[in-house]
C-alpha atoms as a PDB file:
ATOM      1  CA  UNK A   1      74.747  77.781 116.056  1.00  0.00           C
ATOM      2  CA  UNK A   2      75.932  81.305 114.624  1.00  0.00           C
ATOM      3  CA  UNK A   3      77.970  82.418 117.469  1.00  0.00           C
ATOM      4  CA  UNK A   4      79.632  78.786 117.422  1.00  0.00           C
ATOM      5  CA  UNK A   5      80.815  78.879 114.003  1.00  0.00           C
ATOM      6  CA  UNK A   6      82.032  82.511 114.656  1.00  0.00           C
ATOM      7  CA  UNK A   7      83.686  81.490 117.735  1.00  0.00           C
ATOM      8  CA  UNK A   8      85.361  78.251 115.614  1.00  0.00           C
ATOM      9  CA  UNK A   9      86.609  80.403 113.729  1.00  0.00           C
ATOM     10  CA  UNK A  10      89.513  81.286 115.616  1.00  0.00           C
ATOM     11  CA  UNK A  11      91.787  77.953 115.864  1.00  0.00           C
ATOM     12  CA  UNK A  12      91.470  78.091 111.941  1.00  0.00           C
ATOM     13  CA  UNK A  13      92.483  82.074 112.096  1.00  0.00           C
ATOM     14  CA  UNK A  14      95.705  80.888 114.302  1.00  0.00           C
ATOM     15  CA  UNK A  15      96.520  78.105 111.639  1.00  0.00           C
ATOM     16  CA  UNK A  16      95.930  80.760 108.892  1.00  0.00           C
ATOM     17  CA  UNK A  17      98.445  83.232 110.641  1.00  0.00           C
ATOM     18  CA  UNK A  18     101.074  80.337 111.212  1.00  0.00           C
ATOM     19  CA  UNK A  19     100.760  78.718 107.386  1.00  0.00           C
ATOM     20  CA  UNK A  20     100.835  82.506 106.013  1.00  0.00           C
ATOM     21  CA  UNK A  21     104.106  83.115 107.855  1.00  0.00           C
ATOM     22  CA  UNK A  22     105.716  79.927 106.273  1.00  0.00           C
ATOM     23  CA  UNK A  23     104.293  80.188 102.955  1.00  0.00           C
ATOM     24  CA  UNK A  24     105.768  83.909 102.651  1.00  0.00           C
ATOM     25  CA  UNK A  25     109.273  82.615 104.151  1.00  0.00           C
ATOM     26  CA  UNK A  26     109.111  80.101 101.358  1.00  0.00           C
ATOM     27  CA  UNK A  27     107.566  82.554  98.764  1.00  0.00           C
ATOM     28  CA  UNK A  28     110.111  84.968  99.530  1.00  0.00           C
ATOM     29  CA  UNK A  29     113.168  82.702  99.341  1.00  0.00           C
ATOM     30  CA  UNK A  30     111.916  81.288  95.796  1.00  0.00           C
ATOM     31  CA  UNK A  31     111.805  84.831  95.011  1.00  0.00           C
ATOM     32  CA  UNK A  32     114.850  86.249  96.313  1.00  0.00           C
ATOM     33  CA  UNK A  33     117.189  83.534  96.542  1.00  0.00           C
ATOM     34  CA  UNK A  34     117.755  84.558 100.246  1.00  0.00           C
ATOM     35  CA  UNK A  35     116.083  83.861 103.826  1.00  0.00           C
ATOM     36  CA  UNK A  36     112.863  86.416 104.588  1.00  0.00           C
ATOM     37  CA  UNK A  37     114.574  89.249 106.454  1.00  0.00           C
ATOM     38  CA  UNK A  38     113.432  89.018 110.172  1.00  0.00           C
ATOM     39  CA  UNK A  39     113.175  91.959 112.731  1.00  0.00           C
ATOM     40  CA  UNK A  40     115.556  90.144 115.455  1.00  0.00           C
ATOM     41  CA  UNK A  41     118.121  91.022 112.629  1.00  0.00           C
ATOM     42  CA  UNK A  42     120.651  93.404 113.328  1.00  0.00           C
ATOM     43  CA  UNK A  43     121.846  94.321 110.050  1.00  0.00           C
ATOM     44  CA  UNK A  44     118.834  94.288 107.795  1.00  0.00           C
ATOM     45  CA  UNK A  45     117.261  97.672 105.670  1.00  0.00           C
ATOM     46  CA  UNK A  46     113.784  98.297 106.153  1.00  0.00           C
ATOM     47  CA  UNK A  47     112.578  98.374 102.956  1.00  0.00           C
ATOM     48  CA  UNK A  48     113.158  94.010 102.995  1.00  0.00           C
ATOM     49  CA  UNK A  49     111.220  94.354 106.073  1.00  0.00           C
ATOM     50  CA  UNK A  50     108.206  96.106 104.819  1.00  0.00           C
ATOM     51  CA  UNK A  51     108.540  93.822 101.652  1.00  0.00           C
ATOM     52  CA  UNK A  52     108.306  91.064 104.227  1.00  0.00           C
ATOM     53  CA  UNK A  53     106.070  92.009 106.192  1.00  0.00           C
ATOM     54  CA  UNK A  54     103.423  92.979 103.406  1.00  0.00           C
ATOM     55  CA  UNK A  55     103.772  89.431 101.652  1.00  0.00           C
ATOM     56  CA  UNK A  56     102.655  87.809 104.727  1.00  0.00           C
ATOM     57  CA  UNK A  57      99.760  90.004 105.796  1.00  0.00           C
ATOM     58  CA  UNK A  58      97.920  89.862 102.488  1.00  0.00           C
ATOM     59  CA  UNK A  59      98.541  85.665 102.415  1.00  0.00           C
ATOM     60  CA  UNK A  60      97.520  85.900 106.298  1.00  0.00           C
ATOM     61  CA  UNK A  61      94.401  88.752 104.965  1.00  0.00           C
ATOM     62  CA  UNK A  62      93.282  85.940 102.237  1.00  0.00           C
ATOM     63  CA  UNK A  63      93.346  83.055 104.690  1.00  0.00           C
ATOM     64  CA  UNK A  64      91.275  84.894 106.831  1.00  0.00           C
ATOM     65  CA  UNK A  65      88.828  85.702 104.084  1.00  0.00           C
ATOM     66  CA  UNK A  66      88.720  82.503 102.945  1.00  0.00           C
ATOM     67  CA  UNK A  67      88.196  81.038 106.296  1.00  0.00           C
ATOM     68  CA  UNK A  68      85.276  83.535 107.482  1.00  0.00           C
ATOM     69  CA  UNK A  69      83.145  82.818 103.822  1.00  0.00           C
ATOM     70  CA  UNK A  70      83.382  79.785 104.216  1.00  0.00           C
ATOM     71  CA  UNK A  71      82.046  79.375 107.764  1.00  0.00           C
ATOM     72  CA  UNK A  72      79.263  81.718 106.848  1.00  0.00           C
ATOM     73  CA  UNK A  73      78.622  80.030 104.195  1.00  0.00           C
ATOM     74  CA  UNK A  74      77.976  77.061 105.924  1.00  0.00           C
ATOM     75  CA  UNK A  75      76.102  79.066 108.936  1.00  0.00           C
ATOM     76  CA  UNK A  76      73.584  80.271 106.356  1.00  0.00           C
ATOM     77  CA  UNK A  77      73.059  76.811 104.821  1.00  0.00           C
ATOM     78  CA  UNK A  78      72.270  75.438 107.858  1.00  0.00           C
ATOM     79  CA  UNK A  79      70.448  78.005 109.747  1.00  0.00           C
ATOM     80  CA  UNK A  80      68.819  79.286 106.631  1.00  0.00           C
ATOM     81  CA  UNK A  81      69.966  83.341 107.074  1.00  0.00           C
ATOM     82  CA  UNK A  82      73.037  84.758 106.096  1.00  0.00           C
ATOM     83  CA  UNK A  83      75.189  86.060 109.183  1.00  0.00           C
ATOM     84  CA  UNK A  84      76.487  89.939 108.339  1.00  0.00           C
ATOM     85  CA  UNK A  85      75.388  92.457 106.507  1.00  0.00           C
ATOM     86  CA  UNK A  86      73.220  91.748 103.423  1.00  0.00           C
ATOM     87  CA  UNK A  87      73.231  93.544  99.974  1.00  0.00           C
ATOM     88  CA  UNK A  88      73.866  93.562  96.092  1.00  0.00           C
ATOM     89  CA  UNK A  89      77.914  92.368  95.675  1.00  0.00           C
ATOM     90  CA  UNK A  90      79.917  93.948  92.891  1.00  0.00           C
END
């Protein structure tokens, strides 16, 4: 049951990766009053880039997060141990 809720896991990672790419296009146009910058662009600075680039990995980073609690969450409710490492949390 462990490895298949691990293994689920992925679709929902794909759909994470996908919804964090359109919620930082729309994110960044609210915020900048212009389209994200894109790296098929040929006239675009790199610092819009990085900008970019960082909003969407930490949405993507707390999809993911989100995503792999919660499925461990539900592995150790139903299986009764927790899957990972164990210890104090700060």
């Amino acid at each position: 049951m462990m490895t298949f809720l691990l293994k689920a896991e992925l679709p929902f990672l794909v759909v994470a990766g996908i919804v964090g790419q359109k919620v930082a296009a729309k994110l960044w146009s609210q915020l900048f009053n212009s389209e994200a910058p894109d790296t098929a662009q040929e006239n675009v600075r790199l610092a819009p880039l990085i900008g970019a680039a960082v909003l969407e990995g930490t949405l993507y980073k707390l999809a993911r997060m989100a995503i792999d609690r919660s499925l461990r969450v539900a592995a150790a409710k139903s299986e009764g141990t927790w899957i990972g490492k164990t210890g104090q949390g700060e």
